[in-house]
Each structure stands twice: as C-alpha cells, then as structure tokens.
C-alpha atoms as a PDB file:
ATOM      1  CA  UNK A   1      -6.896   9.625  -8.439  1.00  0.00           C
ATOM      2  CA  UNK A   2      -4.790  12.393 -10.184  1.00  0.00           C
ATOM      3  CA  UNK A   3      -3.917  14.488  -7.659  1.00  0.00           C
ATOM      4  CA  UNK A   4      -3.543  14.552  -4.072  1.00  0.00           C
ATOM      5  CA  UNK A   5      -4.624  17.496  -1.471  1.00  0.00           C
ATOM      6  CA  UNK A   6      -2.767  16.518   1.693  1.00  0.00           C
ATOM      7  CA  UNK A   7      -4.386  16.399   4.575  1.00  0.00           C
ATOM      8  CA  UNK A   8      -3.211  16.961   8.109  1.00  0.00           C
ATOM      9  CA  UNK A   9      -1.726  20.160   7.625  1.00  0.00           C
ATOM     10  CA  UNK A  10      -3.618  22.038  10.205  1.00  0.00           C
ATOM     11  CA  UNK A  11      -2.351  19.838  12.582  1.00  0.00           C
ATOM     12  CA  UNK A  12       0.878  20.444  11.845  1.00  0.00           C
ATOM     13  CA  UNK A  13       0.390  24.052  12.213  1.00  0.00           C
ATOM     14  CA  UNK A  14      -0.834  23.096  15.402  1.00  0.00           C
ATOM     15  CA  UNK A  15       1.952  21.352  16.262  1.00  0.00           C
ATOM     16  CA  UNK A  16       4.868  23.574  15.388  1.00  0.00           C
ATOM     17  CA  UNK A  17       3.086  26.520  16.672  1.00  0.00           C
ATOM     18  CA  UNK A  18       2.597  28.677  13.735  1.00  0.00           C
ATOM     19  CA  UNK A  19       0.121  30.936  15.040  1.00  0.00           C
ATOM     20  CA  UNK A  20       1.641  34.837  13.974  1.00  0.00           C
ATOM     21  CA  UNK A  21       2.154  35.680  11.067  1.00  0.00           C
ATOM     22  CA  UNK A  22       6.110  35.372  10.978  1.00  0.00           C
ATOM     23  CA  UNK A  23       5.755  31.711  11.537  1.00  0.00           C
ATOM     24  CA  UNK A  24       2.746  31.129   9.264  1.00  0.00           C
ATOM     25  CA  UNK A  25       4.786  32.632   6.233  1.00  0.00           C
ATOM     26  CA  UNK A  26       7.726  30.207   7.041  1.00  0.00           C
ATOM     27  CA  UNK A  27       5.426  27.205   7.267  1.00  0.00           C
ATOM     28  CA  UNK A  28       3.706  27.926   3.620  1.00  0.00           C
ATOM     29  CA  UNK A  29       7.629  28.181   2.814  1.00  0.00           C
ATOM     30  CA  UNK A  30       8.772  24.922   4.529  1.00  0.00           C
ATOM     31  CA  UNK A  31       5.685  23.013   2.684  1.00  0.00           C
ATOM     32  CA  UNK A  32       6.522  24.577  -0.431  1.00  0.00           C
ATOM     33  CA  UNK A  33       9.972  23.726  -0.458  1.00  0.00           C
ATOM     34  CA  UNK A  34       9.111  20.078   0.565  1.00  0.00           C
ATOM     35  CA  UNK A  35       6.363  19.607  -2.067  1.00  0.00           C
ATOM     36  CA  UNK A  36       8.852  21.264  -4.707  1.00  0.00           C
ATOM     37  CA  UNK A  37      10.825  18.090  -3.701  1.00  0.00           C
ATOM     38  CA  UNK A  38       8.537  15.668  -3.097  1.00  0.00           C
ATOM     39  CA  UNK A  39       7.347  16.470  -6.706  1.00  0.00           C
ATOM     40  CA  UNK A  40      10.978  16.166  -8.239  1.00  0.00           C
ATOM     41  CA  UNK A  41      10.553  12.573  -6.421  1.00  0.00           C
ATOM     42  CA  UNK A  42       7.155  12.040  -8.169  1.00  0.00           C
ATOM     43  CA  UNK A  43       8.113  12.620 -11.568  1.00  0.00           C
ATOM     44  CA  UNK A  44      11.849  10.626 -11.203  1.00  0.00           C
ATOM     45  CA  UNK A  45       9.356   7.400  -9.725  1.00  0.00           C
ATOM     46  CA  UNK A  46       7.240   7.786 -12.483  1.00  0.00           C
ATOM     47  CA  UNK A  47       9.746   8.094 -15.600  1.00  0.00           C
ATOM     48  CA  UNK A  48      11.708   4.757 -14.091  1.00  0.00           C
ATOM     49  CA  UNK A  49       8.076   3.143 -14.104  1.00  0.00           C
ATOM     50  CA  UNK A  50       8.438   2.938 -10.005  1.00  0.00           C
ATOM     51  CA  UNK A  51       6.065   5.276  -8.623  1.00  0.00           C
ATOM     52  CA  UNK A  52       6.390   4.648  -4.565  1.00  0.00           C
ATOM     53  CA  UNK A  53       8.969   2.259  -5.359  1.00  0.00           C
ATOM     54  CA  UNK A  54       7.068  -0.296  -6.758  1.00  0.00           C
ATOM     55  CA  UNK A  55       7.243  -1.351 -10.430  1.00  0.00           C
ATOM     56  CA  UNK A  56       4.549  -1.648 -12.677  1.00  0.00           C
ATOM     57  CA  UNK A  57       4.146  -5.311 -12.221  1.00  0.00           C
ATOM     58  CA  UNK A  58       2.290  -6.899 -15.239  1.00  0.00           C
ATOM     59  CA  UNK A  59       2.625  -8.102 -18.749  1.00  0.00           C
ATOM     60  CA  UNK A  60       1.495  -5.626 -20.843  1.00  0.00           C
ATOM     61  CA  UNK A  61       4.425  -2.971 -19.215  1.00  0.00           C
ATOM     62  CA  UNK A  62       6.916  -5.410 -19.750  1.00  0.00           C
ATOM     63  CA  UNK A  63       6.240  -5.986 -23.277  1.00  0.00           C
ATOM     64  CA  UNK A  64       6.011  -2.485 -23.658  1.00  0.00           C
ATOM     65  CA  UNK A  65       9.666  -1.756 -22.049  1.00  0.00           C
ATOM     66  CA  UNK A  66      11.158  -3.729 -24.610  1.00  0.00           C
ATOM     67  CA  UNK A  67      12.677  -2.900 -28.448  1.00  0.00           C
ATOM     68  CA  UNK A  68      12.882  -5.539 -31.194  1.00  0.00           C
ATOM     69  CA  UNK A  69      16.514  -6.229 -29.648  1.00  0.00           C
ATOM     70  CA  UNK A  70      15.027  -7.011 -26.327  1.00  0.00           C
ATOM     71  CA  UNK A  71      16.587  -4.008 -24.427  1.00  0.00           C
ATOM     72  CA  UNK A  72      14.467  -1.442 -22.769  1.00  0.00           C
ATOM     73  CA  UNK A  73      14.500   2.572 -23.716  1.00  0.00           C
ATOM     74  CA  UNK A  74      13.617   5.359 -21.962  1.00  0.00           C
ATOM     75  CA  UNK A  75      10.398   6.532 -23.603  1.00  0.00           C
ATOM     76  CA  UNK A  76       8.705   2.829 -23.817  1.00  0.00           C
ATOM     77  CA  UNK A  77       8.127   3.045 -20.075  1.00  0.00           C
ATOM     78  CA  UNK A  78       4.803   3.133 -19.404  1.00  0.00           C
ATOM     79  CA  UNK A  79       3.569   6.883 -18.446  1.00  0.00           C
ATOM     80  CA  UNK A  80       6.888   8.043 -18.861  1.00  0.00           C
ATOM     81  CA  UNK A  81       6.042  10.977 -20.808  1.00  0.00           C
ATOM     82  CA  UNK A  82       3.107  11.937 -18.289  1.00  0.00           C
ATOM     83  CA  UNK A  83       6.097  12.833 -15.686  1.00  0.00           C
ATOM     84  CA  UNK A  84       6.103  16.162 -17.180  1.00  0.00           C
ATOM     85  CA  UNK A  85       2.575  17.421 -16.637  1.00  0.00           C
ATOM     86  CA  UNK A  86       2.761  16.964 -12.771  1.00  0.00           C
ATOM     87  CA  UNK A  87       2.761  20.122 -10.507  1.00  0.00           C
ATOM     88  CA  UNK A  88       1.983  21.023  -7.098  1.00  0.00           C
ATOM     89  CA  UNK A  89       0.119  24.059  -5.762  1.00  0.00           C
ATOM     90  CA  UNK A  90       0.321  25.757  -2.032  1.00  0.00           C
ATOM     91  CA  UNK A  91      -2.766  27.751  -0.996  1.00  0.00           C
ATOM     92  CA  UNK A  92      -4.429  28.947   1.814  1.00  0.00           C
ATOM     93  CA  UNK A  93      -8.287  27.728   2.259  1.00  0.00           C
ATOM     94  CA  UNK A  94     -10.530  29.132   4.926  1.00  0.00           C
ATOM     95  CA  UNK A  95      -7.479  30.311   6.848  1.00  0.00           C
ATOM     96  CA  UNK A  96      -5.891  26.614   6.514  1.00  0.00           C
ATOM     97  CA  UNK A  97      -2.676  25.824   4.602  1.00  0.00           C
ATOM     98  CA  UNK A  98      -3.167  23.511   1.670  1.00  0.00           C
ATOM     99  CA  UNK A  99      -0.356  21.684  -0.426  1.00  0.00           C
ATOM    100  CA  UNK A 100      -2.028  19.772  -3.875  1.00  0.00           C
ATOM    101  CA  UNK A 101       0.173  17.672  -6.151  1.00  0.00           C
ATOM    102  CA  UNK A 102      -0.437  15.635  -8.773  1.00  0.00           C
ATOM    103  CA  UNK A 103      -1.646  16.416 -11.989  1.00  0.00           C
ATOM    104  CA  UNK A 104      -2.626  19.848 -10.704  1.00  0.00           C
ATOM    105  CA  UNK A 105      -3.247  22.377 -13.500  1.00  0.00           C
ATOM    106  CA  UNK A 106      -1.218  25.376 -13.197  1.00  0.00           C
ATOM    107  CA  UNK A 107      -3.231  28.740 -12.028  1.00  0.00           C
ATOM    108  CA  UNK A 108      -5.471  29.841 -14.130  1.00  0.00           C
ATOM    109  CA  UNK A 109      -5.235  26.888 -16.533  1.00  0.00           C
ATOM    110  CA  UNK A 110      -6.518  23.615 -16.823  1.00  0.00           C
ATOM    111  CA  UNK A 111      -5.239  19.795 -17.875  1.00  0.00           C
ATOM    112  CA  UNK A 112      -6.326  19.245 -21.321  1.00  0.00           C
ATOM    113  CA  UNK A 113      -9.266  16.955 -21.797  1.00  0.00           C
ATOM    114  CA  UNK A 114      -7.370  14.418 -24.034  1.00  0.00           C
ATOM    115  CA  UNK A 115      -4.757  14.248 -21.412  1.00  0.00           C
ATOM    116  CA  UNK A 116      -6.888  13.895 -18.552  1.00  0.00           C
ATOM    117  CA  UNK A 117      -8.850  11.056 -20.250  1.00  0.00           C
ATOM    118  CA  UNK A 118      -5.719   8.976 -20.813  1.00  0.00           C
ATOM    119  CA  UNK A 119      -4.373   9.720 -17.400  1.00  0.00           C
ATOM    120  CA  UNK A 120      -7.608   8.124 -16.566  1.00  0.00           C
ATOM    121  CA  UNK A 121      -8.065   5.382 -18.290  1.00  0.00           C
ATOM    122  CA  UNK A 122      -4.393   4.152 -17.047  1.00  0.00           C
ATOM    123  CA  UNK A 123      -5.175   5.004 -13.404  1.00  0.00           C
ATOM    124  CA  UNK A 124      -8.621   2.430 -13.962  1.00  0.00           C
ATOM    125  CA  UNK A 125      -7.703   0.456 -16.382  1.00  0.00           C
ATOM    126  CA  UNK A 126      -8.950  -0.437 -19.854  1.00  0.00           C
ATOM    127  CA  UNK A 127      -9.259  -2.858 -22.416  1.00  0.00           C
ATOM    128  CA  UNK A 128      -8.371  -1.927 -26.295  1.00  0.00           C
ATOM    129  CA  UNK A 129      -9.092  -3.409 -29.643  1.00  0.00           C
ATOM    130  CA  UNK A 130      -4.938  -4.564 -31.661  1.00  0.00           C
ATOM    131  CA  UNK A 131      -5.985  -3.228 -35.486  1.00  0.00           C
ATOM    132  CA  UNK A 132      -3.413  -5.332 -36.490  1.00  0.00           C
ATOM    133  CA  UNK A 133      -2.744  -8.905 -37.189  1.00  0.00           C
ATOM    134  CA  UNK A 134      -3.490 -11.105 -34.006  1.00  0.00           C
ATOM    135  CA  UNK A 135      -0.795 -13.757 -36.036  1.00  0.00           C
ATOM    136  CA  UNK A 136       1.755 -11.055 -37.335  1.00  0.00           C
ATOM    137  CA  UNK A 137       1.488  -9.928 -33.761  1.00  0.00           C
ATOM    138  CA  UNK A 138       2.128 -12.844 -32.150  1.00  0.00           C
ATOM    139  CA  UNK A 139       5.240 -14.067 -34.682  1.00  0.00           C
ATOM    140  CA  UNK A 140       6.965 -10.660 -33.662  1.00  0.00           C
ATOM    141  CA  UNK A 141       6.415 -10.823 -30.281  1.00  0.00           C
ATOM    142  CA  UNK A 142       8.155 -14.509 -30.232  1.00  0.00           C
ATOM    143  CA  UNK A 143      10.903 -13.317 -31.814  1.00  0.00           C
ATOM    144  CA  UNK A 144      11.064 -11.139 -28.865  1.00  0.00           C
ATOM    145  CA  UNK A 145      10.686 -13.676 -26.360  1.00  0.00           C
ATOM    146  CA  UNK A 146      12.783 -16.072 -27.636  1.00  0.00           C
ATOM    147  CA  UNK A 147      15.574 -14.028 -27.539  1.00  0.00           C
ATOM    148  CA  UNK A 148      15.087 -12.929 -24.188  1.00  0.00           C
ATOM    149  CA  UNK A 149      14.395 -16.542 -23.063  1.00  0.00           C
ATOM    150  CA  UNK A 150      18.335 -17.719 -24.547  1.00  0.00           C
ATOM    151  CA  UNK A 151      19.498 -15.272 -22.228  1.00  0.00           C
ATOM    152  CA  UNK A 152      17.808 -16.635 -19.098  1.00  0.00           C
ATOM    153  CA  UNK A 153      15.524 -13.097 -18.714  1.00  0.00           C
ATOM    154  CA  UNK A 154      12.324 -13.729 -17.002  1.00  0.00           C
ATOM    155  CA  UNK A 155      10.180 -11.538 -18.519  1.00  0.00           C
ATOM    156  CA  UNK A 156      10.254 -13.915 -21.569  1.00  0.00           C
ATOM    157  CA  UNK A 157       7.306 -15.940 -20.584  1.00  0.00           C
ATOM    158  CA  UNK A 158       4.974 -12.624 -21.468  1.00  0.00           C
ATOM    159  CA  UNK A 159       6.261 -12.479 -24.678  1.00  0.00           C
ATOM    160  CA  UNK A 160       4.496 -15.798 -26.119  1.00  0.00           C
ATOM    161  CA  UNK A 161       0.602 -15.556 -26.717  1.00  0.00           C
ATOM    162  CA  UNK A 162      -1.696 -18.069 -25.929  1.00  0.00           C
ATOM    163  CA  UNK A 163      -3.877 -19.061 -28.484  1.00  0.00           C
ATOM    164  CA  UNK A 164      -7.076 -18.111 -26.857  1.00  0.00           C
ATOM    165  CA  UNK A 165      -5.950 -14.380 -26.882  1.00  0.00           C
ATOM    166  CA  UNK A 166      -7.850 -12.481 -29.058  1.00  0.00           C
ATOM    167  CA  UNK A 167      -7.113  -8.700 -30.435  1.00  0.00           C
ATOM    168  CA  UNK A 168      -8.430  -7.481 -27.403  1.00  0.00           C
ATOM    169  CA  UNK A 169      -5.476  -5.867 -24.941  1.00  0.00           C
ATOM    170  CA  UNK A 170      -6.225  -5.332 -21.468  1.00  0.00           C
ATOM    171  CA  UNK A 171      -4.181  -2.328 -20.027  1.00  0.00           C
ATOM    172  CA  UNK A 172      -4.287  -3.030 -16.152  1.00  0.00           C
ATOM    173  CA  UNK A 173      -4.409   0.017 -13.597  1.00  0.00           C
ATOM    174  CA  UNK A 174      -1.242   1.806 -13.057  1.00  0.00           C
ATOM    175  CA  UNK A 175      -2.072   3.801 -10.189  1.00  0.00           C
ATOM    176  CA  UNK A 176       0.807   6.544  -9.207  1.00  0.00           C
ATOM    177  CA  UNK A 177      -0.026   9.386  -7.119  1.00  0.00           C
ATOM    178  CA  UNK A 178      -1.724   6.977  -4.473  1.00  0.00           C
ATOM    179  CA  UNK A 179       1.093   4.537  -3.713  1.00  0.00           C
ATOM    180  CA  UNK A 180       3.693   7.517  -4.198  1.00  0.00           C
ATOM    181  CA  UNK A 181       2.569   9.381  -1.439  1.00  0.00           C
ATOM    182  CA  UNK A 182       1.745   6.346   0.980  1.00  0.00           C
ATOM    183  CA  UNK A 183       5.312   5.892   0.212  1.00  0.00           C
ATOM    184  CA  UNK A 184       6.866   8.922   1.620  1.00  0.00           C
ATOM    185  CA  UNK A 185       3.734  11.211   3.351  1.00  0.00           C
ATOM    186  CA  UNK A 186       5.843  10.373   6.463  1.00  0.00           C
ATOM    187  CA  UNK A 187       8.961  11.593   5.522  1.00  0.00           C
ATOM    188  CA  UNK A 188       7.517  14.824   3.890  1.00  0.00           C
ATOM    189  CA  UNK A 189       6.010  15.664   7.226  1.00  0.00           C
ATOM    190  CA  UNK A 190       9.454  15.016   8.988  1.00  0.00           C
ATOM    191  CA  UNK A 191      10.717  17.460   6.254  1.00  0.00           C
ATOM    192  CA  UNK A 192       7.905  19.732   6.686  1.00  0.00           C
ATOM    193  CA  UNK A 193       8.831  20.290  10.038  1.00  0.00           C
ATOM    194  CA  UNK A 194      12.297  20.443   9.986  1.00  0.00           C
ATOM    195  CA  UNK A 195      12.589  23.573   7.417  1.00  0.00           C
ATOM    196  CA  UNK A 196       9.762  25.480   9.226  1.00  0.00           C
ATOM    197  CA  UNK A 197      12.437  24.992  12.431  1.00  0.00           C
ATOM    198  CA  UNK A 198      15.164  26.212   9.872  1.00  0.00           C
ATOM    199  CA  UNK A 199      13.698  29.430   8.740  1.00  0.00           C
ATOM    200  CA  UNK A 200      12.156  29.823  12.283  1.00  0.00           C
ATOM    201  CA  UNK A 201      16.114  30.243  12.789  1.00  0.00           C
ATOM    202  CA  UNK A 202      16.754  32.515  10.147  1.00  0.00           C
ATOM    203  CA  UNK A 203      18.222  30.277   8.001  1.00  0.00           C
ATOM    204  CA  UNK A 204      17.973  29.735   4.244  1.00  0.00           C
ATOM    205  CA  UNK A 205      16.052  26.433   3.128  1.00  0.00           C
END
C-alpha cells in the first residue's frame, strides 16, 4: 500500500455535527491541519527507519545502517530518502470529506514510474542479484562484524555470511504507511475533533 484514504470520516461529521456550511468548512480545516501533522509524523518515522514505531527488524537493514567504521549515518537508513515524496490531500467526494496520505501525487501531477516501482518493490519485497564478489563481499562484511562483535553490539551476528549464501539478496517487505497509521488513526481522530471544537469557537488552530 502507498497511500492511505481514511475512512470513517463521514461519521465523524456525523458526530460533531457539521451539517451547515460554517461547520463543514472548519471540519475540512481541523482534518487538514491534523493530516498536515500526522504527515510531519510520517515522514520523521520513516527517516529514523521507525514507521509506527516499529523498526525495520531484519538483516539486510541492519547491514545497510552501518559504515565501514560500524556507526550508522543518516542516509543508509533504509527508505530514508523516500520521506520526502509523501503528501496528503483533503477533498470532498460525493458530498463526503476525504483526507489521503501517503505517497499521494500532488494535484495535477503524478509519482514518477521509477519511483513508484521501487516504493513497491520495498513495500512487497524482492530478491536481487550482488554483481560483485560473493568472497570480496563476505571478507568486508566480517571486517564489519567483527568489529561490532569486540564491542558487544548485537547486530554483529548479521554481518558474517553463511557459506550457503549465494549472490542472491533478499530485500524483505518494509511496509510503512500501514503500520503508521494503525499506530496513531486513534489519536488523529481525537485531534480531528478537538480543532473542529476550536475553530467552532473562533479560535485559531
């Protein structure tokens, strides 16, 4: 999944009582406010590797967070870069209120096919073929590991190939837009709710 139309909305319209148009134009403004946030969540998640909170948990993003010294930079998270192509989109449909994020093109445009196929082949996973030397790749990544192993760090053991690996890298699924939002649709509707009682007030959210 790259991007997410929430659902439930109407019943939240339903529920605060945004029936006129005063308090229709303050809901769309309460959910855009709150996806505006939600989505500054979304990309923070994703560029610490965490997306709902929850690590990437396997042994190819490990490897991959790691320099020849064994410390971990920035842009060798996995999908770190991809934090800057998410957006989120408020729209009415049929006369119901609709908020989108995700990898949501902006209006009028579209996400690139090249990016869209990589976001996709990370959200279901896919094997790929190392070019290189399996041996010269294995020698470096020792090095690595045995480093990290003097120092006690865990992730050590996923530094040291067996020999029946081949060239052949698996790159596991890294979902992020799913377990984001299970992660905090709750608390966005709390949100939700509590600017549209704000501006119903007359104040500024």
């Amino acid at each position: 999944m790259l991007n997410l139309q929430v659902k439930g909305l109407t019943q939240l319209q339903k529920d605060v009582g945004a029936y006129d148009r005063k308090s229709k134009k303050a809901l769309e403004l309460a959910i855009r406010v709150e996806g505006f946030r939600q989505l500054r969540v979304l990309r923070d998640e994703i560029k610490k590797g965490r997306p709902g909170g929850r690590p990437y948990n396997d042994p190819l993003s490990q490897i991959a967070r790691r320099t020849k010294t064994g410390r971990m930079k920035k842009n060798q998270i996995p999908l770190y870069r991809v934090a800057r192509l998410l957006r989120y989109n408020v729209e009415y449909k049929n006369r119901d209120i609709n908020l989108s994020f995700g990898f949501v093109a902006r209006r009028g445009g579209r996400l690139s096919s090249a990016w869209k196929a990589l976001l996709l082949k990370h959200q279901e996973g896919i094997d790929i073929l190392y070019s290189g030397s399996r041996r010269a790749l294995g020698r470096r990544m020792a090095r690595i590991g045995g480093r990290l192993k003097k120092r006690g760090d865990p992730d050590a053991k996923f530094f040291f190939l067996r020999k029946r690996t081949g060239r052949r890298i698996g790159i596991p699924k890294r979902p992020m837009i799913e377990p984001f939002w299970r992660a905090h649709k709750n608390e966005a509707r709390v949100n939700i709710a509590k600017n549209f009682r704000r501006k119903m007030r007359g104040e500024r959210i």
